[in-house]
Protein backbone atom coordinates (compact mmCIF):
# COMPACT_ATOMS: atom_id res chain seq x y z
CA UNK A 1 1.22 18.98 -36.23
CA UNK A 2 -0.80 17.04 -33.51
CA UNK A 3 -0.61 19.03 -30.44
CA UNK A 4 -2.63 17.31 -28.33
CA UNK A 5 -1.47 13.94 -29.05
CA UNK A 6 1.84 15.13 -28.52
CA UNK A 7 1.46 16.53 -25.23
CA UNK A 8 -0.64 13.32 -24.33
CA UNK A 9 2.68 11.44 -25.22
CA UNK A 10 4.22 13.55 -23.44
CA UNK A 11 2.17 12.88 -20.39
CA UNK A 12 2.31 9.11 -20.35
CA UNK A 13 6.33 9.46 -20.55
CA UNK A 14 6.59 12.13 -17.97
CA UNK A 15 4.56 10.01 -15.74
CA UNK A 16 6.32 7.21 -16.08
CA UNK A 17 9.51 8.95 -15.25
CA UNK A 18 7.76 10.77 -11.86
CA UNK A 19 6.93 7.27 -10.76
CA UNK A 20 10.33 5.41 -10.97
CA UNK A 21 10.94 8.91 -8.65
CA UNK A 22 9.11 9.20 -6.50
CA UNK A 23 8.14 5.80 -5.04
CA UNK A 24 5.23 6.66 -2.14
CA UNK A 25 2.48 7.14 -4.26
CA UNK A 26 0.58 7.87 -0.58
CA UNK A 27 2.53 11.05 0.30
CA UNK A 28 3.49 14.62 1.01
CA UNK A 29 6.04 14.82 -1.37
CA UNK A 30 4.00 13.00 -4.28
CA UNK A 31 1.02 14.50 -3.71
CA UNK A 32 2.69 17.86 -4.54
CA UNK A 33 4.63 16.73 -7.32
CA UNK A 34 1.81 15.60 -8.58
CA UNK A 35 -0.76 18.32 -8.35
CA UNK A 36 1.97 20.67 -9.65
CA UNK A 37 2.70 18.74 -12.90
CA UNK A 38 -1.03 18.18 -13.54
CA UNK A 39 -1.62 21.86 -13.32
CA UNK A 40 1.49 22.64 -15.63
CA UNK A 41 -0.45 20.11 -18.33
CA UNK A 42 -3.75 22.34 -17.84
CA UNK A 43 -1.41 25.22 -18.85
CA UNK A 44 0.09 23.35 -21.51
CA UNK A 45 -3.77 22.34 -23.16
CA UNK A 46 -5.07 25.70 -22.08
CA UNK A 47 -2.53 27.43 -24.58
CA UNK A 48 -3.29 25.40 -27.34
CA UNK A 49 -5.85 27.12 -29.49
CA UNK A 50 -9.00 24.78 -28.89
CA UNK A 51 -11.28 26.22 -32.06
CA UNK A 52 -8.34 25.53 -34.92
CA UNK A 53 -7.81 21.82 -33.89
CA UNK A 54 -9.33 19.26 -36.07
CA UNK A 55 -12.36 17.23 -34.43
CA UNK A 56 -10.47 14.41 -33.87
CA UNK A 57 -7.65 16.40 -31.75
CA UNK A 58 -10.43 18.53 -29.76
CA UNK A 59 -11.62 15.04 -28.69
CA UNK A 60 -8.69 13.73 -27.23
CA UNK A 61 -8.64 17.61 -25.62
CA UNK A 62 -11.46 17.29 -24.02
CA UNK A 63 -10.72 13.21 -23.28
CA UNK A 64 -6.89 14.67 -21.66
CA UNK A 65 -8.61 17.47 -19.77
CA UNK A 66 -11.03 15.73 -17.89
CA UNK A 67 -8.85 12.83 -17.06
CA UNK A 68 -5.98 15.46 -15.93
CA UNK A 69 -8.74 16.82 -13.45
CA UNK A 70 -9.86 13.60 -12.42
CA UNK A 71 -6.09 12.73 -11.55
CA UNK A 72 -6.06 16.17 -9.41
CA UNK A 73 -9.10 14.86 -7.86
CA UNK A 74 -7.74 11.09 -6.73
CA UNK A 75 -4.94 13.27 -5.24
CA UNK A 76 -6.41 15.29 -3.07
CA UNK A 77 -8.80 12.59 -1.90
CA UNK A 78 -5.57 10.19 -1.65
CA UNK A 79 -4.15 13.13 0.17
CA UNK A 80 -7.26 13.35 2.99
CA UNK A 81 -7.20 10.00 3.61
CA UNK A 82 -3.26 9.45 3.96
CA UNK A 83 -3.78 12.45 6.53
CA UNK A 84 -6.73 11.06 8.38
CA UNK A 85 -4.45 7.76 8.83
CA UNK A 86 -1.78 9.91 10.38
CA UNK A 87 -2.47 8.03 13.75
CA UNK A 88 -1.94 4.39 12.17
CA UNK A 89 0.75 5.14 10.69
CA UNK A 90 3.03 7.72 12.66
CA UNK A 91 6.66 6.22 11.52
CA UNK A 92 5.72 7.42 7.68
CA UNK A 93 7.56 10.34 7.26
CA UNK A 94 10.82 9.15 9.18
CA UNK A 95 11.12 6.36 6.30
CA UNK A 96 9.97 8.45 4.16
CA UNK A 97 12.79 11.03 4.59
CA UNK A 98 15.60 8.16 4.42
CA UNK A 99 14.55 7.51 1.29
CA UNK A 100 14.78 10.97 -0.10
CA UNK A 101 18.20 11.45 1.27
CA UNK A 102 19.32 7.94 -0.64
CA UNK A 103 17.29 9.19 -3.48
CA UNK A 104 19.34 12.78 -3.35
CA UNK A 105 22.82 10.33 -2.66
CA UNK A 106 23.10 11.68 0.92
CA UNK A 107 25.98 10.25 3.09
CA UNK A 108 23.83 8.13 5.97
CA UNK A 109 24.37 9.00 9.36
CA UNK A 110 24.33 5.23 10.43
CA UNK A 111 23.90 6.47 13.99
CA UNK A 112 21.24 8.70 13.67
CA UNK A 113 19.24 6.19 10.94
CA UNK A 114 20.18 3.18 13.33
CA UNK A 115 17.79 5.53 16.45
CA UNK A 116 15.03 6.48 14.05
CA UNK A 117 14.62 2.70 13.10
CA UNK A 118 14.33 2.19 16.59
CA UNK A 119 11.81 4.92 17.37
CA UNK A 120 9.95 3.53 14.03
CA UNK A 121 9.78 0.06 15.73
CA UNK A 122 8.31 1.22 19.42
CA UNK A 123 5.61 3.89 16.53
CA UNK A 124 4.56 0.16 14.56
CA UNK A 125 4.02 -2.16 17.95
CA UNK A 126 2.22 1.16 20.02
CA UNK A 127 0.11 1.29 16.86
CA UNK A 128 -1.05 -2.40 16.83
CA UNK A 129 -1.62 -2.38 20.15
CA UNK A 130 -3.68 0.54 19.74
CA UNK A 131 -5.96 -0.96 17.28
CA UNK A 132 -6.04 -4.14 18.91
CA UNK A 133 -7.56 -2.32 21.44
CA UNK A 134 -10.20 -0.17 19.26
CA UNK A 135 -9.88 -0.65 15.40
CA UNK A 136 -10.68 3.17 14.43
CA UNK A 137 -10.38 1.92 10.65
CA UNK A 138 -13.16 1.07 8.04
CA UNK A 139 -12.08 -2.19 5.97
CA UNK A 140 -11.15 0.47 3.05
CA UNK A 141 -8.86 2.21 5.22
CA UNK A 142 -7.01 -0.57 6.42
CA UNK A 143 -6.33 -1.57 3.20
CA UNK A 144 -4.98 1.40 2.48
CA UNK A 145 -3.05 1.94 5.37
CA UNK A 146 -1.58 -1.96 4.66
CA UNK A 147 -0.55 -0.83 1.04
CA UNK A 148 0.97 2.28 2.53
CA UNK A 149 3.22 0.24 4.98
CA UNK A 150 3.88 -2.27 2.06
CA UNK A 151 4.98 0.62 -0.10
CA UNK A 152 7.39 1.54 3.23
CA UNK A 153 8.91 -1.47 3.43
CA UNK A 154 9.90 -1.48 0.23
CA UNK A 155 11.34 2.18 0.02
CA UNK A 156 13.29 1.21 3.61
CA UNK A 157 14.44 -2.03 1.61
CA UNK A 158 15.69 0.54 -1.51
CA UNK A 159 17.60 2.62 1.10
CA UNK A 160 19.45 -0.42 3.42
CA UNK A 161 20.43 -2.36 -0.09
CA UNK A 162 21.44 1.06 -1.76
CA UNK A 163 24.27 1.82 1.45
CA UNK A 164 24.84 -2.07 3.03
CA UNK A 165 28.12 -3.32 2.08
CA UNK A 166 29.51 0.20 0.32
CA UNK A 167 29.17 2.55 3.99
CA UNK A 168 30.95 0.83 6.66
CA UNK A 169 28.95 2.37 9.83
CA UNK A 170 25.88 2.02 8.27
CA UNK A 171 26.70 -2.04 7.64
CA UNK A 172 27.72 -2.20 10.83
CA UNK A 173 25.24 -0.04 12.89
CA UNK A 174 22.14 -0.67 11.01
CA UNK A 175 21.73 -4.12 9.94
CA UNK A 176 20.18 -5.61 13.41
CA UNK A 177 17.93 -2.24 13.06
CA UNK A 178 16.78 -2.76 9.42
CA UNK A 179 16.03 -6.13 10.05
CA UNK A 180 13.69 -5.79 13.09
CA UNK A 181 12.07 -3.18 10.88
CA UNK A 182 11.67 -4.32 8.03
CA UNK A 183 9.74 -7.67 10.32
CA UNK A 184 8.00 -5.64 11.88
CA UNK A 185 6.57 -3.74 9.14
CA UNK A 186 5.75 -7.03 7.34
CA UNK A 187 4.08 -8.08 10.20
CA UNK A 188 1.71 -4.61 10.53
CA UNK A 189 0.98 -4.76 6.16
CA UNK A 190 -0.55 -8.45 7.49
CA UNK A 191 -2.36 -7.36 10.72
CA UNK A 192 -3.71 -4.68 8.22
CA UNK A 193 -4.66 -5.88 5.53
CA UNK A 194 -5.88 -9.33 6.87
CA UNK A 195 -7.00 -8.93 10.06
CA UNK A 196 -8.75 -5.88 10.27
CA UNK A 197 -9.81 -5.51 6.64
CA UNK A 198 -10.31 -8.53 4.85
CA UNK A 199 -11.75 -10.88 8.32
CA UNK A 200 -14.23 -7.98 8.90
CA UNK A 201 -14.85 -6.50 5.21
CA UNK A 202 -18.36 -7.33 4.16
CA UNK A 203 -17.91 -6.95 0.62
CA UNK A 204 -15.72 -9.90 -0.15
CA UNK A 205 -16.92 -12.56 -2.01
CA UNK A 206 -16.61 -16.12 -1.45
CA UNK A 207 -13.42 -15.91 -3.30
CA UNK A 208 -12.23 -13.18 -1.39
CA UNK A 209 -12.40 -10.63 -4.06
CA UNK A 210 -13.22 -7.26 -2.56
CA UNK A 211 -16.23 -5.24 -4.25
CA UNK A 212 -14.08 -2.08 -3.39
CA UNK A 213 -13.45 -0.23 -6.48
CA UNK A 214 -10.03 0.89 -6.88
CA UNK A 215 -10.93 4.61 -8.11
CA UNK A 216 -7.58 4.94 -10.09
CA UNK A 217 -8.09 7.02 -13.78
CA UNK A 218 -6.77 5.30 -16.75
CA UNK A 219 -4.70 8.06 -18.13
CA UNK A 220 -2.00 6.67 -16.07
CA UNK A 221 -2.49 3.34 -15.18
């Protein structure tokens, strides 16, 4: 057999599974998913017996092992900086949460999701406000940040299209919530991404193509 290869398939399957999964590729919950499955594939290559595999399969040993440790790298730097934007981004884990409990098939408490929207909303306009008074973040950051409250919007979109129209309370009670939300978080993506990283980035062509390299490992891409 072809163990390696095997568990390399293996990988690029598994992977794609994880990511249909678990949808915030900036967060607590994927960062540990993550780091555990990448150590379970160490495991996996450490047990195969390195000195009996042809030269071809010690290659793409060697090739697997150092991009699984460059993957465990990208997370815990992805991990630092999603902490260090902690202050920009405050309303994370609420969303975050709702779409775990959708993901799990939880029965919404319209009433208590309709309040944390609301709490989410005052957390997004204190924040702009905030850096509209003193931008704390580095063009690189912002972009981040701006993917991170993309990525938000989206799950919060999975989570109101997943319940509206099958939970009555939750049609009724959340609708005006989701919808000031979901502008709102639009809104902060743009502010983001546009006006405090792109208008003040210095390393944007004439084009506008950023010279920021996106530091993602091709096992997985």
């Amino acid at each position: 057999g072809e163990p390696v290869k095997e568990l390399i398939q293996q990988v690029y399957a598994d992977m794609e599974d994880l990511h249909k999964v678990y949808i915030f590729r900036y967060s607590p919950e994927y960062f540990n998913r993550m780091r555990t499955y990448y150590g379970h594939t160490l495991q996996q290559l450490k047990n195969i017996p390195f000195d009996t595999l042809p030269v071809g399969e010690q290659v793409d040993y060697i090739l697997l092992k150092r991009e699984v440790n460059q993957e465990l790298q990208q997370i815990a730097e992805n991990e630092a900086l999603y902490n260090s934007l902690q202050p920009v981004i405050p309303f994370a884990p609420a969303i975050m949460t709702m779409q775990v409990n959708r993901r799990r098939g939880d029965t919404p408490d319209a009433e208590k999701i309709a309040a944390a929207l609301g709490k989410v909303q005052e957390e997004i306009k204190t924040a702009i406000a905030g850096l509209k008074q003193k931008n704390t973040l580095t063009p690189a950051n912002a972009r981040t940040a701006a993917e991170i409250v993309s990525d938000l919007r989206n799950g919060l979109k999975n989570v109101y299209t997943f319940y509206y129209g099958y939970e009555p309370a939750f049609t009724r009670l959340v609708k005006q919530p989701y919808a000031e939300t979901d502008s709102l978080l639009q809104q902060y993506a743009q502010f983001l991404g546009h006006e405090l990283a792109d208008k003040s980035d210095k390393s944007l062509d004439a084009s506008g193509i950023t010279g920021t390299p996106i530091g993602r490992a091709a096992l997985i891409s």
